[in-house]
Protein backbone atom coordinates (compact mmCIF):
# COMPACT_ATOMS: atom_id res chain seq x y z
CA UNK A 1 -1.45 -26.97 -1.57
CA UNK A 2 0.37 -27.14 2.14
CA UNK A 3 1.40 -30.67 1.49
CA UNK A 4 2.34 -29.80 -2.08
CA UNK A 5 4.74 -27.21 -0.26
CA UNK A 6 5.57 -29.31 2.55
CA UNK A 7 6.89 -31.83 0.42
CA UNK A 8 8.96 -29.45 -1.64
CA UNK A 9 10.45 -28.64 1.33
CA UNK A 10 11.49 -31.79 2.42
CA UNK A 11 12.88 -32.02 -0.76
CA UNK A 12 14.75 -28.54 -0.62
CA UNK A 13 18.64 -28.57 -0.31
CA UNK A 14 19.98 -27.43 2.70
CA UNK A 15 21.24 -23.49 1.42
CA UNK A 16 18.16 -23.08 -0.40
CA UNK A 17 16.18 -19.95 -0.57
CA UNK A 18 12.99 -18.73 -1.08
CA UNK A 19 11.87 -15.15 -2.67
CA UNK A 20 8.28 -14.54 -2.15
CA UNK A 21 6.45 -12.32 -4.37
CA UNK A 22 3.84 -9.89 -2.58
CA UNK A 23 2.92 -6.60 -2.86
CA UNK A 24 0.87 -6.48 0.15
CA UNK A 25 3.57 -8.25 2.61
CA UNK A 26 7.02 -6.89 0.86
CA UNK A 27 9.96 -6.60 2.98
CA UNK A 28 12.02 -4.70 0.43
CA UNK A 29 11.12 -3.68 -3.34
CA UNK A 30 12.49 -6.25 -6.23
CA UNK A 31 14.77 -2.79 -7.26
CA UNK A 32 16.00 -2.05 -4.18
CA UNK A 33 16.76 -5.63 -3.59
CA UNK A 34 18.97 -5.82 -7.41
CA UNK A 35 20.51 -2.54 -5.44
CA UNK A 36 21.47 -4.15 -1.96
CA UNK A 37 22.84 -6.90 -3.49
CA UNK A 38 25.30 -4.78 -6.50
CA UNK A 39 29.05 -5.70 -5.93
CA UNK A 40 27.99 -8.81 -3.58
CA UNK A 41 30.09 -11.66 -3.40
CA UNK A 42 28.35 -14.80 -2.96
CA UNK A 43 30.32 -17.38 -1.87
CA UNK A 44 28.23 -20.18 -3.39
CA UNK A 45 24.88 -19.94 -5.24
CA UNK A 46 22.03 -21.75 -3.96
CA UNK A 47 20.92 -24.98 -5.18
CA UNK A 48 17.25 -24.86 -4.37
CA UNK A 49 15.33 -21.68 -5.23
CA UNK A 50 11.55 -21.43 -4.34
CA UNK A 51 9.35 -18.87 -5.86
CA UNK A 52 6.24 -18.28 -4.34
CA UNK A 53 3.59 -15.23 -6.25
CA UNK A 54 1.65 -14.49 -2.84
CA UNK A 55 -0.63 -12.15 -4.95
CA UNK A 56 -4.11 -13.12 -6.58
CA UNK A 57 -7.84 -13.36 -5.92
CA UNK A 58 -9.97 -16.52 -6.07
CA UNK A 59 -13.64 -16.88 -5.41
CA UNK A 60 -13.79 -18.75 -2.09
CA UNK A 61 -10.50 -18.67 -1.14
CA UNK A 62 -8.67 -16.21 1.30
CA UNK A 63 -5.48 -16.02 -1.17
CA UNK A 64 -3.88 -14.06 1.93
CA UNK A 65 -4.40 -16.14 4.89
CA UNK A 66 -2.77 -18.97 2.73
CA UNK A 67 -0.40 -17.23 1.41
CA UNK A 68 0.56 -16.18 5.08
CA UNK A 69 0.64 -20.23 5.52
CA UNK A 70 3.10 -20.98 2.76
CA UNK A 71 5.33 -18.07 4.05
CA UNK A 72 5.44 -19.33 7.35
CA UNK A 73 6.13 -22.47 6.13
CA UNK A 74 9.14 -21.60 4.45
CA UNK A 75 10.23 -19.23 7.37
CA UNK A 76 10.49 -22.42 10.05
CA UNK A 77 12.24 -24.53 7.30
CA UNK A 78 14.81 -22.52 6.05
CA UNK A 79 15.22 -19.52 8.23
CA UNK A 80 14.15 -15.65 7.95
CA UNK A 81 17.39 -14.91 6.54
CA UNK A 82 16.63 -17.54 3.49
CA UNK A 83 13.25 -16.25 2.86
CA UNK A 84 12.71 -12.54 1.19
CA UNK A 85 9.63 -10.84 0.74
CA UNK A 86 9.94 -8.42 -2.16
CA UNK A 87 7.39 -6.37 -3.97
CA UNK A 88 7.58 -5.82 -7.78
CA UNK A 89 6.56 -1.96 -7.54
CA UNK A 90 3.50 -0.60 -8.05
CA UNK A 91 2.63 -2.20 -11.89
CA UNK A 92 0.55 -5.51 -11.83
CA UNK A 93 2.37 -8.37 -13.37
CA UNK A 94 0.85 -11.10 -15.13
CA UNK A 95 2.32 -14.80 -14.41
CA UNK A 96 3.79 -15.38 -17.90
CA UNK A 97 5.38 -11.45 -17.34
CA UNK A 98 6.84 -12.83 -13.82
CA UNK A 99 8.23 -15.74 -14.92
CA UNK A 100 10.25 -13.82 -17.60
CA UNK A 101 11.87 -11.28 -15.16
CA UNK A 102 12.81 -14.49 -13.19
């Protein structure tokens, strides 16, 4: 999986940006985030949009230490400020459910 993500980074555009969906490691709620960013201006929308789900369980894995890897990963390639760690609130999404809010 790190290579997968390594190479999608590689491939990323230079004002791409990643939102990473946790709701153990959340920086801000997804709501709070639609708030902050109300009346915004962007100048330009990114090209290159990564979505991580950092949630899950799977026998023999620790789904949090890697998740913690792929964060980090996107972190040193495009920048704290490019990478936002949001929680969805406190209802449990299914995949197909996530990728429709999206």
């Amino acid at each position: 999986l790190l290579s997968r993500v390594d190479r999608l980074l590689g491939a990323a555009s230079p004002d791409a940006v990643a939102l990473v969906l946790d709701q153990r490691n959340a920086d801000i709620a997804y709501d709070d985030l639609v708030q902050r960013g109300r009346g915004q201006e962007t100048p330009s929308c990114p090209a290159f949009v990564l979505i991580f789900v950092g949630d899950g369980e799977q026998r023999g894995v620790d789904i949090e230490g890697l998740s913690r890897l792929v964060v980090e990963r996107f972190v040193s390639r495009l920048g704290a400020r490019r990478v936002a760690k949001v929680s969805l609130g406190a209802t449990s999404f299914t995949a197909q459910e996530i990728a429709a809010l999206l």
